[in-house]
Protein backbone atom coordinates (compact mmCIF):
# COMPACT_ATOMS: atom_id res chain seq x y z
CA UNK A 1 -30.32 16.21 4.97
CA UNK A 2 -28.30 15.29 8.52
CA UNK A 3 -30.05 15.19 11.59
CA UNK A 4 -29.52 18.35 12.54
CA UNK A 5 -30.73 19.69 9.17
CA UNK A 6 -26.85 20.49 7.75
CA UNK A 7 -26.68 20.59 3.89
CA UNK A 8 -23.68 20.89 2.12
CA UNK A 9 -24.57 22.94 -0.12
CA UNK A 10 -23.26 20.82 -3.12
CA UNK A 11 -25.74 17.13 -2.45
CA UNK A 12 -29.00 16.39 -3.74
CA UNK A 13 -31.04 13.16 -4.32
CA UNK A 14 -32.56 13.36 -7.98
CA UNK A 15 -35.74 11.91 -9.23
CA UNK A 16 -34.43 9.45 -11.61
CA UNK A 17 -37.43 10.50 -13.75
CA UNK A 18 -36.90 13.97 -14.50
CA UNK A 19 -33.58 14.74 -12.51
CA UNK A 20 -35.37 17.02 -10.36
CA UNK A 21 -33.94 17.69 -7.01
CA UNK A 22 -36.02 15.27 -4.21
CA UNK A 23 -34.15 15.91 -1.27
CA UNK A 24 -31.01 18.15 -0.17
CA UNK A 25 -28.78 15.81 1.88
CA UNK A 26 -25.22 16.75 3.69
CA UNK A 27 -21.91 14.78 2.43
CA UNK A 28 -19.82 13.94 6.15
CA UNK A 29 -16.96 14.36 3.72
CA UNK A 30 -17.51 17.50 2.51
CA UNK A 31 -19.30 18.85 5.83
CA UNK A 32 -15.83 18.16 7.65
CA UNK A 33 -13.12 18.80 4.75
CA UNK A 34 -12.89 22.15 6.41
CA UNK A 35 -12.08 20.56 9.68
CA UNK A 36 -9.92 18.26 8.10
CA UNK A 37 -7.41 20.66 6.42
CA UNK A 38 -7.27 22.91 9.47
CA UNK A 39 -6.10 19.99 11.17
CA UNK A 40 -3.30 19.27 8.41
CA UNK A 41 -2.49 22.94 9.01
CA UNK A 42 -1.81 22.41 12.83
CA UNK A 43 0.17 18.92 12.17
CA UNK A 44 2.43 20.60 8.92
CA UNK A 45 3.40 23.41 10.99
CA UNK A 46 4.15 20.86 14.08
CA UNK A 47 6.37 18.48 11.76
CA UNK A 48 4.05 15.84 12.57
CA UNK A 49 2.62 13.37 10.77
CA UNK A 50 -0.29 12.55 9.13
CA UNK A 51 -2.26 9.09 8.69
CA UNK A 52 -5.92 8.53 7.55
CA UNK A 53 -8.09 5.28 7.57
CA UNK A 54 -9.99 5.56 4.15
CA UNK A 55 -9.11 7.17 0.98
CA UNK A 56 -9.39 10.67 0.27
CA UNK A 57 -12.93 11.32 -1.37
CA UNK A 58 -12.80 14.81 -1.99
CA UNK A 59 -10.90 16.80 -4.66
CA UNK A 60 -9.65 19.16 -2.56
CA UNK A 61 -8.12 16.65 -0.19
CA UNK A 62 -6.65 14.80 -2.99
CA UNK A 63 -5.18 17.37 -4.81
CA UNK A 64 -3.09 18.40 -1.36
CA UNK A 65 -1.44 15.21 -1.21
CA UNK A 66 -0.74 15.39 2.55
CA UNK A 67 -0.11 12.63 4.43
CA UNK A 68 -0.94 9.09 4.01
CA UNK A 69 -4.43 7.23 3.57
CA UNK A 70 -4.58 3.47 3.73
CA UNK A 71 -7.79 1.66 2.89
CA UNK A 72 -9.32 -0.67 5.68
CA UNK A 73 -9.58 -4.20 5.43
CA UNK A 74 -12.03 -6.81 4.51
CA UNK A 75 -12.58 -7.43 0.87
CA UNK A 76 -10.09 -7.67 -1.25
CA UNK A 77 -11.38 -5.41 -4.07
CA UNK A 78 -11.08 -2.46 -2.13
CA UNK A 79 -7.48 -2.34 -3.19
CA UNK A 80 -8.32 -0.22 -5.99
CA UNK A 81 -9.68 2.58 -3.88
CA UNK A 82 -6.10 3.71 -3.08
CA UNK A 83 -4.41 2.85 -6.17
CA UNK A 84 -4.06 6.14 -7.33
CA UNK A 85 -3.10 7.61 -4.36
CA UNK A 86 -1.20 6.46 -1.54
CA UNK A 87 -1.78 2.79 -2.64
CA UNK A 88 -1.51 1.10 1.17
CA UNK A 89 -3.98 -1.40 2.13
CA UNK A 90 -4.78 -2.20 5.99
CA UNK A 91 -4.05 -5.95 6.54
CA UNK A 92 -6.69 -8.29 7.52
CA UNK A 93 -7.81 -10.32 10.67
CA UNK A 94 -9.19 -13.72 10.63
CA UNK A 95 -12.85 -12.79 10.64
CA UNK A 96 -12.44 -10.09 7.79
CA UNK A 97 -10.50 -12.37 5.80
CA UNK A 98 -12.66 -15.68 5.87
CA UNK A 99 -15.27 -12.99 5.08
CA UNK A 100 -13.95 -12.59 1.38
CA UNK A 101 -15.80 -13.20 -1.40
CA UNK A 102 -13.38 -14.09 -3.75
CA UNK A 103 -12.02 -17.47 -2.60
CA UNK A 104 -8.36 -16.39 -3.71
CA UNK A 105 -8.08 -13.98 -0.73
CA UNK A 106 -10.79 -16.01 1.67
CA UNK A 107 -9.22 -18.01 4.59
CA UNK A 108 -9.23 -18.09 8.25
CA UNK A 109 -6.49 -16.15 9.68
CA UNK A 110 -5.19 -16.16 13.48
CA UNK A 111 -2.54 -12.79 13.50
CA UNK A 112 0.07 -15.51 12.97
CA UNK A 113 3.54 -13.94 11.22
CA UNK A 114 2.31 -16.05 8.13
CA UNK A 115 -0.79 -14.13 8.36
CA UNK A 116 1.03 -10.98 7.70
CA UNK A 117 2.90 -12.27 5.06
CA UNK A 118 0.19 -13.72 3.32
CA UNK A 119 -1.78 -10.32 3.32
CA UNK A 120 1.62 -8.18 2.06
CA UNK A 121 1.56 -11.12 -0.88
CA UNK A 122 -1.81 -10.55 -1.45
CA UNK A 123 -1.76 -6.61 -1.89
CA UNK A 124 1.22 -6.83 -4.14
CA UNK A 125 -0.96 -8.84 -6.21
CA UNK A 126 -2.54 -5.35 -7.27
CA UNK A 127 0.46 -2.95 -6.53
CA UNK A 128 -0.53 -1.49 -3.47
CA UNK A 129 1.90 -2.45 -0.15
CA UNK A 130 0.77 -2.93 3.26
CA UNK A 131 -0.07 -1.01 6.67
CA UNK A 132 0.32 -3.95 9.84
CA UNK A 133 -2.71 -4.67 11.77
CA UNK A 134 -1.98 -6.59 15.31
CA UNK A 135 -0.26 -9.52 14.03
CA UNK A 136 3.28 -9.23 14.14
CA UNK A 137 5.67 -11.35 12.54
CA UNK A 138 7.63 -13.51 14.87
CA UNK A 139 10.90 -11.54 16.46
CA UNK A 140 13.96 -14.12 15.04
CA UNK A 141 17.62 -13.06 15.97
CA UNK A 142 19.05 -13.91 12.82
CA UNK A 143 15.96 -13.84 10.19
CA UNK A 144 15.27 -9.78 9.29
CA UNK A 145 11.77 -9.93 7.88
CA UNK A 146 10.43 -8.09 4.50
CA UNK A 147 8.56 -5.51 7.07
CA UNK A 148 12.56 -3.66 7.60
CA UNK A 149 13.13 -2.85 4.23
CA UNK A 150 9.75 -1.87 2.86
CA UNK A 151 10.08 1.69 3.98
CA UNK A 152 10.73 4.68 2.64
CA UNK A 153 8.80 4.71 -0.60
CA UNK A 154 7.83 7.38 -2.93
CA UNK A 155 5.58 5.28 -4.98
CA UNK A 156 5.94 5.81 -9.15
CA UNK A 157 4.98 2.80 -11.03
CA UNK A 158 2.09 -0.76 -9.31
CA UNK A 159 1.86 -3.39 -11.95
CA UNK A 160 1.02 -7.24 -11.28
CA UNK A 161 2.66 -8.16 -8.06
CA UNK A 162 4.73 -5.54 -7.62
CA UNK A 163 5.31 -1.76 -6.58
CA UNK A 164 8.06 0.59 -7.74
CA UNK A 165 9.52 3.58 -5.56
CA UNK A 166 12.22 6.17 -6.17
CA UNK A 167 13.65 4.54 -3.12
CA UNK A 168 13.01 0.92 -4.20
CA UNK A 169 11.21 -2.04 -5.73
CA UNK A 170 9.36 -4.32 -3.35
CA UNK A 171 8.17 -7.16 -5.82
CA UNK A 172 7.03 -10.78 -5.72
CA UNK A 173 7.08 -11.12 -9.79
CA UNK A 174 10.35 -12.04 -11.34
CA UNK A 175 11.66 -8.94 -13.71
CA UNK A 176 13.52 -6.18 -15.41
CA UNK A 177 14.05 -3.28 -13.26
CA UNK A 178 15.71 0.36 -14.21
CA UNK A 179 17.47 2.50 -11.43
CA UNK A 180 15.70 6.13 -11.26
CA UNK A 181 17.75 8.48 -12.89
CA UNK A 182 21.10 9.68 -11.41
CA UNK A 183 21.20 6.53 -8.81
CA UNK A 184 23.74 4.26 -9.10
CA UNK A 185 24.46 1.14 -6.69
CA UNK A 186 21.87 -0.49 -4.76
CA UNK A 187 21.18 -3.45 -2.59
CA UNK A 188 18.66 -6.18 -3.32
CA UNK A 189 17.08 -8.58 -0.37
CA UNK A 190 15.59 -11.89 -1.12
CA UNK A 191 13.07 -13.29 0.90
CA UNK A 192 11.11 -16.67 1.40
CA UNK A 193 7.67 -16.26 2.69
CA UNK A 194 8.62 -12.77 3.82
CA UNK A 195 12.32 -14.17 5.84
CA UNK A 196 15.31 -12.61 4.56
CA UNK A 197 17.58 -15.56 2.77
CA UNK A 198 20.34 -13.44 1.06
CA UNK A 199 21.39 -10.30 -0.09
CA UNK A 200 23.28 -8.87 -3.29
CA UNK A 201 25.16 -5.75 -4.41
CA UNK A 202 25.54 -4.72 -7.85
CA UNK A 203 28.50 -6.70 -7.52
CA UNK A 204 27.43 -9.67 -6.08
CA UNK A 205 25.09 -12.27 -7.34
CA UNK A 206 22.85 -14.84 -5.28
CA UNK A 207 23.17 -18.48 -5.11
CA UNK A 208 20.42 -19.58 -7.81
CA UNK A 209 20.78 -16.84 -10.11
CA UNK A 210 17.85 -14.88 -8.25
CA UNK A 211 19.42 -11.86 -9.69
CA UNK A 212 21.63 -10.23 -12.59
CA UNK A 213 22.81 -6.57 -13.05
CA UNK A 214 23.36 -4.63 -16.14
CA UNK A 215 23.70 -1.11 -17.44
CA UNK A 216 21.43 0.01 -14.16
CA UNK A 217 19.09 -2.80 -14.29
CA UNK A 218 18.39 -5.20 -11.93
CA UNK A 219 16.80 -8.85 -13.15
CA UNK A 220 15.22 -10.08 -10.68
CA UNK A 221 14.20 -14.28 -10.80
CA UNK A 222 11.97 -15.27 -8.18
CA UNK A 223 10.98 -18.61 -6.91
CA UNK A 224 7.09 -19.62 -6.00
CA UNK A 225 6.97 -18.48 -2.35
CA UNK A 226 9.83 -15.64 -2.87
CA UNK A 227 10.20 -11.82 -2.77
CA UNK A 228 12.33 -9.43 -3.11
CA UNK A 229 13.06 -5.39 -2.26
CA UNK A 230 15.67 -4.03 -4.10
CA UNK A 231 17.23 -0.69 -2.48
CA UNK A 232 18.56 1.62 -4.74
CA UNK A 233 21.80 4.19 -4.14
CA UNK A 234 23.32 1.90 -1.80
């Protein structure tokens, strides 16, 4: 039980003998759901907007759908608590990321704008897309950066280094991509390291073959180091 003696009504610890109830203890998340949905009330009928740190834990929140929850950094793994949701991961500082187990995603970072492309590269690596920290990529005049054309996205599909929108793809894996139903056209940026180096239409092609259209799909052939966000209904 809290502090101030508050049970939810719904948590218990068992005895892991006999499953009989130990202690009655109070879930924060369920204590403040309550709180939490009269809030989304106020913002929904404000037209505001709505952005949590942390995934949604209860069913009741989840089922809403209302508003966005990223998951904050640190490790890696925690990619797959937003998977199935709104599958945004927080991107890490320096100390949280040298503070990674797994050695793939373990280095010292310094907010530099290869920082931030190095965490977007390492979410897509399990489908989920990234929410900026305080590094910034650098400002160039003539270099748009993968950060402009991210945005909108109504998320359908995450696979293996890549996540697919009705809006768009935003990929670092080479592939076959289908235009959602009744879209036609689109626009497809190619990056290196997260720098815009060319752009195609569905009639246009990139120097290097980096991309072919047919029938509504888009085949997309990426370099090491490359990405790519391919904008559909343009």
């Amino acid at each position: 039980m809290l502090a101030d003696g508050t049970w939810d009504n719904h948590t218990a610890f068992l005895d892991p003998t006999d499953l009989s109830i130990r202690a009655l203890v109070g879930s924060l998340d369920l204590l403040s759901m309550e709180l939490e949905l009269e809030l989304q009330k106020i913002i929904a009928a404000n037209n505001g907007f709505f952005m949590a740190n942390g995934p949604p834990v209860t069913r009741t929140i989840m089922n809403g759908r209302f508003g966005v929850h990223f998951q904050e950094n640190g490790e890696h793994c925690r990619v797959k608590h937003v998977q199935t949701y709104t599958p945004v991961m927080l991107n890490r500082d320096g100390i949280s990321q040298a503070g990674d187990e797994d050695p793939k995603y373990n280095r010292k970072g310094n907010h530099s704008g290869a920082d931030v492309c190095w965490n977007i590269l390492n979410h897509l690596d399990d489908g989920v897309l990234s929410e900026n920290y305080d590094g910034m990529f650098p400002k160039l005049p003539d270099r748009a950066t993968i950060w402009e054309h991210m945005w909108p996205i109504t998320v359908i599909e995450l696979g293996d280094g890549f996540v697919i929108g009705r809006e768009r793809v935003v990929t670092k894996a080479s592939g076959t991509f289908v235009a959602p139903a009744r879209t036609s056209g689109h626009i497809l940026f190619l990056y290196d390291q997260c720098l815009l180096i060319g752009t195609a239409t569905a009639q246009q092609g990139i120097s290097g073959e980096s991309v072919s259209v047919e029938d509504g799909e888009v085949a997309v052939y990426l370099k090491p180091g490359q990405q790519a966000v391919i904008v559909w209904g343009s």
